[in-house]
Every structure is written in C-alpha cells, then in structure tokens.
Protein backbone atom coordinates (compact mmCIF):
# COMPACT_ATOMS: atom_id res chain seq x y z
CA UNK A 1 52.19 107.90 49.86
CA UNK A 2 53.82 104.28 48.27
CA UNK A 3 52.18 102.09 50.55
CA UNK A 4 54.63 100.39 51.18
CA UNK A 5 54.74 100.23 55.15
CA UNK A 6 51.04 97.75 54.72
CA UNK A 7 53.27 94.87 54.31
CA UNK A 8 51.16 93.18 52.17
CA UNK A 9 51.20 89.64 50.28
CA UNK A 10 50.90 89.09 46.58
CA UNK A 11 47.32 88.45 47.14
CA UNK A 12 46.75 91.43 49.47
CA UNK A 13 44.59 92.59 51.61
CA UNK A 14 41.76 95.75 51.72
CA UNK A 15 43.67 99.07 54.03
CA UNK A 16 41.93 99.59 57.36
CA UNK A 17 40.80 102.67 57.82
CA UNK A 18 41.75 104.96 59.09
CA UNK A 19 45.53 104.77 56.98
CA UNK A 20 47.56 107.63 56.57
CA UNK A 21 44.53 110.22 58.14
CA UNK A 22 42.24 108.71 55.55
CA UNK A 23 39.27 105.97 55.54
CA UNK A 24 39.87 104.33 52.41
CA UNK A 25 36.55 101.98 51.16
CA UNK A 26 37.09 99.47 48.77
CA UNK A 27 41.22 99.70 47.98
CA UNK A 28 43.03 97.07 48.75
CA UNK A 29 47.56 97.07 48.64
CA UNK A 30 48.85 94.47 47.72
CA UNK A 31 52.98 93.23 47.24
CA UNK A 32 53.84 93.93 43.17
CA UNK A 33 56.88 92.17 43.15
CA UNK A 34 55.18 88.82 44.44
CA UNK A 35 51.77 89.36 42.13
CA UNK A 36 53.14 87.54 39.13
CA UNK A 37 53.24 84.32 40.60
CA UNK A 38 49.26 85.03 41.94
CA UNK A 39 47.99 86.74 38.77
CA UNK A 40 50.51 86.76 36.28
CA UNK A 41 52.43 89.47 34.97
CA UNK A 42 50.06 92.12 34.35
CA UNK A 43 49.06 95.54 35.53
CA UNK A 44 49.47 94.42 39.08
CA UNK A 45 53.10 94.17 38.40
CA UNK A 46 53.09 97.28 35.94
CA UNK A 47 51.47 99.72 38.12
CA UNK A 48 54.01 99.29 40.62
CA UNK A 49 56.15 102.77 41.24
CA UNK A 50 57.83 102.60 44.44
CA UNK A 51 58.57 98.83 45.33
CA UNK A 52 57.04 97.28 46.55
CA UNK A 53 53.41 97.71 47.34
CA UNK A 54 50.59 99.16 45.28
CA UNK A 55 47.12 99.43 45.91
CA UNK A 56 44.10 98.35 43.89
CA UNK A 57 40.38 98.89 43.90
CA UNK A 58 38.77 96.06 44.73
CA UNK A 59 37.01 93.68 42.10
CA UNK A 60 36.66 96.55 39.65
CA UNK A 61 33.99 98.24 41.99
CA UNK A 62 33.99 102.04 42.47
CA UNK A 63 36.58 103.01 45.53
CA UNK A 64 36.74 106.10 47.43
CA UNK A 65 39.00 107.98 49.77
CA UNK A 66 37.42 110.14 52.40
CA UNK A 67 38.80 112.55 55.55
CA UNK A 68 36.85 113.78 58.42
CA UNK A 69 39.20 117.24 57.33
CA UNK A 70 39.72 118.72 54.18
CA UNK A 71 42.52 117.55 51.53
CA UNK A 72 44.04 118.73 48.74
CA UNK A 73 44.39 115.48 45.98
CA UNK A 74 47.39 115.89 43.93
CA UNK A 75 48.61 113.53 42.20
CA UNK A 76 49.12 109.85 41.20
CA UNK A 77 49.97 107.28 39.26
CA UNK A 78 47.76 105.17 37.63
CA UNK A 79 47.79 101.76 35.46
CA UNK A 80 45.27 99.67 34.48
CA UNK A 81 45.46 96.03 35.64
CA UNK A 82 43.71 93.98 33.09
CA UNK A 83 42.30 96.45 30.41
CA UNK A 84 44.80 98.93 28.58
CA UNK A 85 43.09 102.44 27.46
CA UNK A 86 40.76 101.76 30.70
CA UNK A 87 39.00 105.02 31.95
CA UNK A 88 39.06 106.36 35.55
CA UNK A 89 36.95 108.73 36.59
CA UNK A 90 38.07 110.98 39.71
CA UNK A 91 35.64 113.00 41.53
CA UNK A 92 36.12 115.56 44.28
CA UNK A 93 33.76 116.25 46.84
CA UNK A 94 32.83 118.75 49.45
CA UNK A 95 30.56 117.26 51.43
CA UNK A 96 27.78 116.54 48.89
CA UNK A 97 28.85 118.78 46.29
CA UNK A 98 30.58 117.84 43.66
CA UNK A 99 33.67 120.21 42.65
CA UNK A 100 35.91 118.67 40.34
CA UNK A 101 35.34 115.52 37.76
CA UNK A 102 38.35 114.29 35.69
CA UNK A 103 38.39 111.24 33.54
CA UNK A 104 41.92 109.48 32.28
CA UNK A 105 42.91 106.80 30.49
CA UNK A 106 45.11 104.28 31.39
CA UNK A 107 47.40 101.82 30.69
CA UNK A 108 48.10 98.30 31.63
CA UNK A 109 51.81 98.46 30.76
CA UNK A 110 53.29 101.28 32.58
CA UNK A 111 52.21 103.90 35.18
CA UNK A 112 51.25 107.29 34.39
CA UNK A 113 51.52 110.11 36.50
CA UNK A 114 47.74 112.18 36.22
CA UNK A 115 48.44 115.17 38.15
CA UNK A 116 44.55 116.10 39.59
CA UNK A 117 45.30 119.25 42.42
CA UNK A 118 41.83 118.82 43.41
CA UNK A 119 41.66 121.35 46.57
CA UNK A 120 40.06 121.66 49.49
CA UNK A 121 37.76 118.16 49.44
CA UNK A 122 36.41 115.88 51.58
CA UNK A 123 36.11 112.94 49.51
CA UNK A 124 37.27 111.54 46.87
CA UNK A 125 35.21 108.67 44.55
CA UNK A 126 37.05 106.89 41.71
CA UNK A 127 35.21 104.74 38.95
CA UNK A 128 36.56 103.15 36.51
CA UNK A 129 35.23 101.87 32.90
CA UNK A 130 36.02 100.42 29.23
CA UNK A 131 39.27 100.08 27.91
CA UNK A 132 40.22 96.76 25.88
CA UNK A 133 42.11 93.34 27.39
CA UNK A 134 46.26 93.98 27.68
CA UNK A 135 47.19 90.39 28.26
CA UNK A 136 44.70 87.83 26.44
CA UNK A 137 42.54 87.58 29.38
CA UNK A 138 38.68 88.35 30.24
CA UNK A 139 38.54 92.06 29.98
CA UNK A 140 38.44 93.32 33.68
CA UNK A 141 38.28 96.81 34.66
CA UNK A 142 40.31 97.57 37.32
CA UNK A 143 43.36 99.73 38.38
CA UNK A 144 46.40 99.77 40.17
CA UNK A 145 47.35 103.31 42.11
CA UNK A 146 50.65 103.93 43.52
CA UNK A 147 52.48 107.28 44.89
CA UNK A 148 49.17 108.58 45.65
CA UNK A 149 50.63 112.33 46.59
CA UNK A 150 47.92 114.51 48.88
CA UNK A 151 47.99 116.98 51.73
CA UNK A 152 46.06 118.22 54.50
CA UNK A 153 44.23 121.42 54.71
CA UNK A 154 45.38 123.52 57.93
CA UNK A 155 42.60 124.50 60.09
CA UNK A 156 42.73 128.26 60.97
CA UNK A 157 44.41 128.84 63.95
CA UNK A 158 42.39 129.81 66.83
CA UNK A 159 44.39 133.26 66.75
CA UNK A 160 44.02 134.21 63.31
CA UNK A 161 40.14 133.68 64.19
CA UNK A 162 40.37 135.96 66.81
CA UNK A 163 42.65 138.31 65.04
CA UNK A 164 40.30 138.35 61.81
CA UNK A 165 36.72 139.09 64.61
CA UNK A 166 38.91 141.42 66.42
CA UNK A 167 39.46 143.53 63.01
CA UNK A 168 36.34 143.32 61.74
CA UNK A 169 34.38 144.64 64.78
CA UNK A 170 37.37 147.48 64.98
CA UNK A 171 36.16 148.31 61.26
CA UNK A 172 32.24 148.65 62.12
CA UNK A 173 33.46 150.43 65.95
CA UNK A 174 35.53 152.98 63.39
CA UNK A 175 32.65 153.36 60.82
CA UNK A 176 29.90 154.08 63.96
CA UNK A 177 32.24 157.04 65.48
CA UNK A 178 33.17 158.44 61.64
C-alpha cells in the first residue's frame, strides 16, 4: 500500500479509519514531494518510495495499525524523519498476546526495506526511540513509512468447516463400530 490515493498536502493530515480494511491510530500521510517547502528537506522527503504520499506517525508518539480480522504484516519501508540511526520497534499482536517484537534502525536519508512477515495478527503497535539529529535540527524521533506491504488472513470457508466436523465425527463413528 503507497498511500498515495489520500491525496494529501505537504502538511497532511491523520488517515480515517477504517483505510485500506485497517483502523490506523495515530499515522498521518502526508504529500513528500510538497514537504520541503513545509519542513525542509528531510526524512519527510527521504522516506518517500512511491510518489507521492507517505505516511508518518504523528508527533513522534507510538502508532498502531489494527483489523477487526487477522493480517499477515510483511513488509515496509522505513526512514527516519529527523533522527538518523532512530529505532522502531514493531510489535505483533493477537489479541492481547504479544507474538512477535522486532526493533530496526533507521535512517533519515534513504528508505529501507525491513521485511517483518509477522503472521496471523490483529494488531500491530510501532514505537519509536533514540537515534541522533540528520539535519542540524532538535533531535525528533519520528518516522516516515511508505509501501507498507500486508495481507488478509482468509476465514475458513463455511464448507471446509463442515467438511473438517463431517470427518472427524466419521473417524470416532469408525472407531465405535471397530
């Protein structure tokens, strides 16, 4: 997913949920191409993959992803926006347990593709620490994420349910007359 059908401004604007299938808390996209003359050339306009939208979590606060079905997280690109060598932590969930934890570090130059394949969750938290200033401003800790790649789980069809009782109770019916 690029983003690129929010058609978004430089400054942006937070996705409304629900975007793609997913509710997305605390990511705003925003236009790369336009962001230098908003923020200057920095990770906004880095992070950028696919022009011409990216997204961004939101004042450096934690962000998270999450689906009323499972998903399968994997991949995507990651930059930081302010802080080079910035750490990202990506956690998948399953309802309330945790299943997989992955940090990476980023940079505020270019995009790197963190390949996660983080099956079968529910939600999916991202925090983000450290790192040192890329552009002789404050240090800020925040990222820019672009081709976010992900899939839904299929449900089991109603006839492979049936299919799967139907076999089982055969088995027990065979075991009781054996």
């Amino acid at each position: 997913m690029t983003f690129d059908d929010l058609h978004e401004t430089a400054a942006g604007a937070y996705i409304v949920s629900p975007y793609q299938g997913l509710v997305w808390s605390n990511i705003a996209a925003y236009d790369a191409i336009l962001s230098p003359a908003v923020y200057g050339t920095n990770g906004y306009y880095y992070g950028m993959v696919s022009a011409s939208n990216a997204a961004v979590n939101g004042v450096g606060n934690p962000a998270e992803i999450d689906s009323p079905s499972n998903f399968n997280f994997l991949s995507v690109y990651l930059t930081g926006t302010y802080n080079s060598n910035l750490n990202i932590e990506a956690q998948g969930f399953s309802g309330a347990t945790l299943l997989y934890d992955t940090t990476v570090v980023a940079s505020a130059t270019s995009p790197t593709l963190f390949t996660f394949n983080y099956l079968n969750i529910d939600r999916l938290y991202f925090s983000n620490f450290g790192g040192q200033p890329a552009f002789g401003t404050p240090s800020a800790p925040q990222f820019v994420m672009d081709n976010f790649d992900f899939e839904f789980v299929p449900e089991p069809s109603a006839f492979l349910l049936t299919a799967a009782g139907a076999l089982m109770l055969w088995s027990v019916v065979r075991r009781k007359r054996g």
